[in-house]
Protein backbone atom coordinates (compact mmCIF):
# COMPACT_ATOMS: atom_id res chain seq x y z
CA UNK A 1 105.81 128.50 59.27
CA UNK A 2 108.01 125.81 60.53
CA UNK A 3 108.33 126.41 63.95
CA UNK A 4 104.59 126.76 64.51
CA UNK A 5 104.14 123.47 63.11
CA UNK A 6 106.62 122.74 65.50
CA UNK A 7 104.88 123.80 68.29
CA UNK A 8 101.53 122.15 67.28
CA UNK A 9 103.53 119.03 67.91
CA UNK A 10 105.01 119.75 71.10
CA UNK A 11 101.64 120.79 72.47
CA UNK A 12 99.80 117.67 70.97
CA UNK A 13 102.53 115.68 72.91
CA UNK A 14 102.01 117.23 75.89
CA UNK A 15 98.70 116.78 75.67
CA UNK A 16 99.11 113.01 75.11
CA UNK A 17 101.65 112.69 77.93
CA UNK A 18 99.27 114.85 80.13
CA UNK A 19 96.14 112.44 79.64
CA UNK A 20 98.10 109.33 79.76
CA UNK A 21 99.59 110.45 83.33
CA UNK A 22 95.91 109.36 84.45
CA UNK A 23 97.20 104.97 83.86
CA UNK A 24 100.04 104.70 86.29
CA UNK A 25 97.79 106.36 88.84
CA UNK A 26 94.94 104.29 88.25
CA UNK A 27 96.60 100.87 87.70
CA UNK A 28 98.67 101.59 91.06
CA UNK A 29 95.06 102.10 92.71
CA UNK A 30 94.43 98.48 91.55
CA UNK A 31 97.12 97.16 92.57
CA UNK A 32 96.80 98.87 96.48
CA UNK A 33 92.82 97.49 96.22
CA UNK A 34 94.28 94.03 94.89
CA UNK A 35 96.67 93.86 98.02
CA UNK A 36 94.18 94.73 100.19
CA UNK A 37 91.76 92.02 99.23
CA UNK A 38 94.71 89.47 99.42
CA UNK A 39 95.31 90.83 102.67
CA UNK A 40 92.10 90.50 103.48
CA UNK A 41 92.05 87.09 102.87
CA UNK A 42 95.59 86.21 104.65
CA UNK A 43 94.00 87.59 107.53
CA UNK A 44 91.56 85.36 108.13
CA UNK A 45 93.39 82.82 107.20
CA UNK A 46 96.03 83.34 109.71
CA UNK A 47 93.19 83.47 112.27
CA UNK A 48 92.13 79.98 111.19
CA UNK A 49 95.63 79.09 112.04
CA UNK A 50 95.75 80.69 115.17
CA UNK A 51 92.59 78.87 116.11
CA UNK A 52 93.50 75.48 114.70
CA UNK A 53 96.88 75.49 116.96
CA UNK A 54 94.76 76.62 119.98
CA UNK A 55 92.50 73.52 119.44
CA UNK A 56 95.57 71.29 119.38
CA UNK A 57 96.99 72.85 122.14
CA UNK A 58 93.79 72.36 124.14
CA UNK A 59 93.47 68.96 122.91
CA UNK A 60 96.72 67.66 124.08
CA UNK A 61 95.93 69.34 127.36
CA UNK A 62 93.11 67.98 127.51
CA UNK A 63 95.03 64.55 126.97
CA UNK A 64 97.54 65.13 129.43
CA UNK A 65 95.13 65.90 132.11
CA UNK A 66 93.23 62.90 131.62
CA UNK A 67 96.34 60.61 131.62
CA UNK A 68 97.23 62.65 135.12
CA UNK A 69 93.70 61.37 136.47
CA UNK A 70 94.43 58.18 135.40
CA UNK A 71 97.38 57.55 137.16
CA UNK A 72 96.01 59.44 140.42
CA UNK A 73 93.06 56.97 140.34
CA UNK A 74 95.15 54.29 140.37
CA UNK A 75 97.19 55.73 143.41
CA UNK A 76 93.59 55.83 145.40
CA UNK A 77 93.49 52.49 146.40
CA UNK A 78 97.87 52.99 147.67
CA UNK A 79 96.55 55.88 150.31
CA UNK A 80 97.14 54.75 153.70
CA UNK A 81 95.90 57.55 155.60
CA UNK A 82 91.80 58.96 155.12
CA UNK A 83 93.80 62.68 154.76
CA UNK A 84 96.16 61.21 151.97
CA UNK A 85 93.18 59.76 150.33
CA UNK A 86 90.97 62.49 150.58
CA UNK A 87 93.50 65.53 149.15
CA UNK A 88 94.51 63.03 146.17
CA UNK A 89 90.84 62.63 145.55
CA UNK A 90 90.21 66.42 145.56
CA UNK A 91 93.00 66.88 142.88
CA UNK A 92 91.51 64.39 140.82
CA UNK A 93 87.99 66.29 141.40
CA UNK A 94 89.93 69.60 140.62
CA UNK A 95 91.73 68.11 137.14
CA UNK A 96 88.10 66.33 136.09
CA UNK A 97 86.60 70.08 136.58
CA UNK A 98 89.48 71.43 134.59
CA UNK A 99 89.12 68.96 131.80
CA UNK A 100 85.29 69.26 132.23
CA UNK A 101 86.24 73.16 131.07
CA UNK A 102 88.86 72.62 128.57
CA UNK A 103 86.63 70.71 127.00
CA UNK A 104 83.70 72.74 126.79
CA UNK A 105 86.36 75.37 125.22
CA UNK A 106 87.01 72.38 122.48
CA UNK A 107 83.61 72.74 121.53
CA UNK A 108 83.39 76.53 121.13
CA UNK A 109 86.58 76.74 119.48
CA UNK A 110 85.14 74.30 117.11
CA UNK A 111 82.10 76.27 116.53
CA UNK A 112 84.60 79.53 115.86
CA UNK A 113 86.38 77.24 113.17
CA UNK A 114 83.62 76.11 111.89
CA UNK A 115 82.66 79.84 111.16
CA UNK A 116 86.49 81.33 110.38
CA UNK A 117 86.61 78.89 107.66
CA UNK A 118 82.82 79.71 105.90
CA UNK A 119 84.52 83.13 106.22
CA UNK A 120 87.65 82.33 104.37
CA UNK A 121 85.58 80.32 101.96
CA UNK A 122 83.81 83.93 101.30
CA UNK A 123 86.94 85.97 101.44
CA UNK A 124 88.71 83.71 99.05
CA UNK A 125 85.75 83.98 96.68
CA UNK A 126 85.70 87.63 96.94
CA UNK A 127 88.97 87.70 95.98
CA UNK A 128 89.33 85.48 92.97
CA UNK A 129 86.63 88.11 91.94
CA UNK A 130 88.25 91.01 92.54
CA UNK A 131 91.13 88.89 90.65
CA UNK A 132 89.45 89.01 87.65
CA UNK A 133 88.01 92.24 87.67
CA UNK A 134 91.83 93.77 88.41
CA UNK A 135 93.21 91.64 85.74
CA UNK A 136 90.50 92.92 83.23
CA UNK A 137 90.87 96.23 83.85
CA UNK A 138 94.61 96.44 84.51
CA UNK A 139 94.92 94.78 80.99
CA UNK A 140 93.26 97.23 79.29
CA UNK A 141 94.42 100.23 81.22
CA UNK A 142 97.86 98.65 79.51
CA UNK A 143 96.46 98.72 76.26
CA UNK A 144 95.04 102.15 75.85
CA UNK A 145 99.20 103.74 78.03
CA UNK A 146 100.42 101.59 75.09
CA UNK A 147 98.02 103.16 72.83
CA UNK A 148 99.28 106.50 74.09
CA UNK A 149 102.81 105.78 74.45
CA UNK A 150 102.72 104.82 70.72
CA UNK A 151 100.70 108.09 69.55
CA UNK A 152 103.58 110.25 71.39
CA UNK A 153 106.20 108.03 70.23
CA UNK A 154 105.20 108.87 66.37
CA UNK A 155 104.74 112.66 67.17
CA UNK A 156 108.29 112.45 68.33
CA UNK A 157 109.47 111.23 64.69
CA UNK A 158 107.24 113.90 63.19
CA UNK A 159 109.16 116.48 65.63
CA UNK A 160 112.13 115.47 64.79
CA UNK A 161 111.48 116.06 61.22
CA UNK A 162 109.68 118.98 61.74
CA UNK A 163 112.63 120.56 64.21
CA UNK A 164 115.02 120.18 61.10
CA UNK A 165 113.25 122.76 58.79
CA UNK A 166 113.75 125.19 61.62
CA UNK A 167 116.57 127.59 61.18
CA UNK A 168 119.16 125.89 63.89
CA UNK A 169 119.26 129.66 65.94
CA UNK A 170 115.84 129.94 65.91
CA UNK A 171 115.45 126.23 66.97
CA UNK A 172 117.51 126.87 69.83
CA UNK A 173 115.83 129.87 70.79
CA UNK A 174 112.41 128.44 70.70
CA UNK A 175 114.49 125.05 73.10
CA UNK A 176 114.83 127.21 75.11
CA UNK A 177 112.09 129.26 76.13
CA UNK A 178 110.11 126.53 75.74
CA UNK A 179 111.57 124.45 78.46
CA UNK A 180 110.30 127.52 81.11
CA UNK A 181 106.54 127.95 79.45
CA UNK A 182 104.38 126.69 76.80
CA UNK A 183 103.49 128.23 74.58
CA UNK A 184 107.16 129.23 73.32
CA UNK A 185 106.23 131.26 70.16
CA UNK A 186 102.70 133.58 70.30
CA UNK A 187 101.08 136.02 67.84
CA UNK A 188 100.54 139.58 68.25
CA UNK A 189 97.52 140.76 67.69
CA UNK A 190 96.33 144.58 67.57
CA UNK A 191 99.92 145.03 69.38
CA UNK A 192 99.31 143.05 72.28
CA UNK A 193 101.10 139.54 72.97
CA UNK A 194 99.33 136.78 73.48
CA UNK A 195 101.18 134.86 75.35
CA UNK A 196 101.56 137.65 78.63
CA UNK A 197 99.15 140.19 76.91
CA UNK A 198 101.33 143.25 77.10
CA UNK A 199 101.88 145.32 74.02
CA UNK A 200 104.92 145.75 71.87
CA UNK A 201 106.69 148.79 70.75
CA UNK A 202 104.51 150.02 67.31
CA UNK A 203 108.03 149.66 65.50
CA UNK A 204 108.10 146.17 65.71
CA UNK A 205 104.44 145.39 65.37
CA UNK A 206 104.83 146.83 62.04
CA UNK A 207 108.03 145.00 61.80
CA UNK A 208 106.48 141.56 62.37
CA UNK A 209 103.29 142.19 60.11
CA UNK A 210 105.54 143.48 57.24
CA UNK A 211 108.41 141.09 57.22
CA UNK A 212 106.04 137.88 58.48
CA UNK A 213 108.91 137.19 60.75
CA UNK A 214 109.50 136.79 63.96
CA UNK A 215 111.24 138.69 67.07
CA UNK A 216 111.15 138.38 70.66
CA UNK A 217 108.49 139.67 73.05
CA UNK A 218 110.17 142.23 75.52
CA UNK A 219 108.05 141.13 78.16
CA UNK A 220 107.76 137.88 78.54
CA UNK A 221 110.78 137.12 76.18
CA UNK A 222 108.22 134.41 74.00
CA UNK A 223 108.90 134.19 70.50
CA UNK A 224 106.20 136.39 69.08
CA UNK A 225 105.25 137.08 65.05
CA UNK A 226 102.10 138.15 63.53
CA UNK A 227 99.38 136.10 62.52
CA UNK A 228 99.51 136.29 59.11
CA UNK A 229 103.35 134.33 59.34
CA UNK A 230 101.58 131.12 60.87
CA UNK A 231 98.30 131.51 58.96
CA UNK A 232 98.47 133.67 55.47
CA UNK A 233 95.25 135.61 54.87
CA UNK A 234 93.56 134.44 51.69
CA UNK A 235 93.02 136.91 49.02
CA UNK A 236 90.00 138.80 48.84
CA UNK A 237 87.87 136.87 45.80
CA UNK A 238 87.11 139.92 43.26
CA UNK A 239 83.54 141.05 42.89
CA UNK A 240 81.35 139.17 40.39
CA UNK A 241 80.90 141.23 37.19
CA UNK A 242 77.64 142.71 36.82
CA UNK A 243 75.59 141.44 33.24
């Protein structure tokens, strides 16, 4: 029968569309663990940054404070009062304290640097690993959708070709249920549809094994014939004569 052939090829597309739903979702799962390794890495990166202008800034503090002391030393000797000597001389006490500090700072921000950017080093490894290993897989995830998308893409020329030795009403008939539920057309077997397992008048049973056509299930409005239309019984073989 023409329409079951039909069928076989709608449902062996479906299936193939069905299993190759499976890529998208996995090479989008890539992609998210991709970004998140790059992330990773831009992270630290940016903290390496955020460090590295903190040691500048500290630096050129550091600079500044020591150019201050500088020029308040040389205003020591200028005091002409023991009180205007001795507060100047505190401040410069207070800003050698400060730098004292700031650069004690230098030094651990150095040692943090020192370890952000072994850290980076390992992050950016990490990641040109997890490079490869995404690009690997993601290229053959690609292969075997393109594998798929060809497989359905030559069942739909074999449907095509199939659909045309359909009798147009029936085609449209079988459209049409089909778009609502799969499968469209069903046997009956021992009067009982097998597509919502309720039986069918006797009349038409008899109808359908007789003519080897088909009709329409009053229950779950399937296309419905009997077996023998979609798969002919062979003929019994006659006994062996006896010698």
């Amino acid at each position: 029968m023409a329409l079951a052939e039909l069928q076989k090829l709608d449902l062996e597309s479906a299936a193939l569309r069905k299993a190759a739903e499976v890529y998208p979702r996995q090479m989008a799962e890539l992609e998210r663990e991709f970004g998140a390794a790059r992330g990773a890495v831009e992270a630290e990166r940016a903290r390496l940054l955020d460090v590295e202008r903190q040691r500048r800034t500290l630096e050129q503090n550091i600079a500044d404070e020591k150019e201050k002391v500088k020029k308040w030393e040389g205003r020591l000797a200028e005091q002409r009062s023991t009180r205007e000597y001795a507060a100047l001389a505190r401040e410069i006490d207070i800003a050698k304290k400060a730098n004292l500090t700031m650069a004690e700072e230098l030094v651990e921000l150095g040692k943090g640097m020192a370890t952000l950017r072994e850290t980076v080093k390992q992050k950016e490894q990490e990641h040109l690993a997890r490079v490869e290993q995404v690009a690997g897989r993601l290229a053959e995830l690609r292969r075997e959708s393109e594998n798929f998308a060809a497989q359905v893409k030559g069942l739909d020329g074999r449907r095509a070709a199939a659909a045309a030795q359909v009798h147009p009403p029936l085609l449209q008939r079988y459209e049409t249920v089909r778009r609502r539920r799969m499968p469209a057309l069903v046997t009956v077997v021992a009067g009982t549809c097998q597509g919502c397992n309720m039986n069918v008048p006797p009349q038409l049973y008899n109808t359908l094994k007789t003519t080897l056509g088909t009709d329409v299930c009053p229950s779950c409005h399937r296309i419905i014939c009997a077996p023998e239309a979609i798969e002919p019984v062979a003929p019994a073989r006659a006994p062996a004569a006896k010698g």
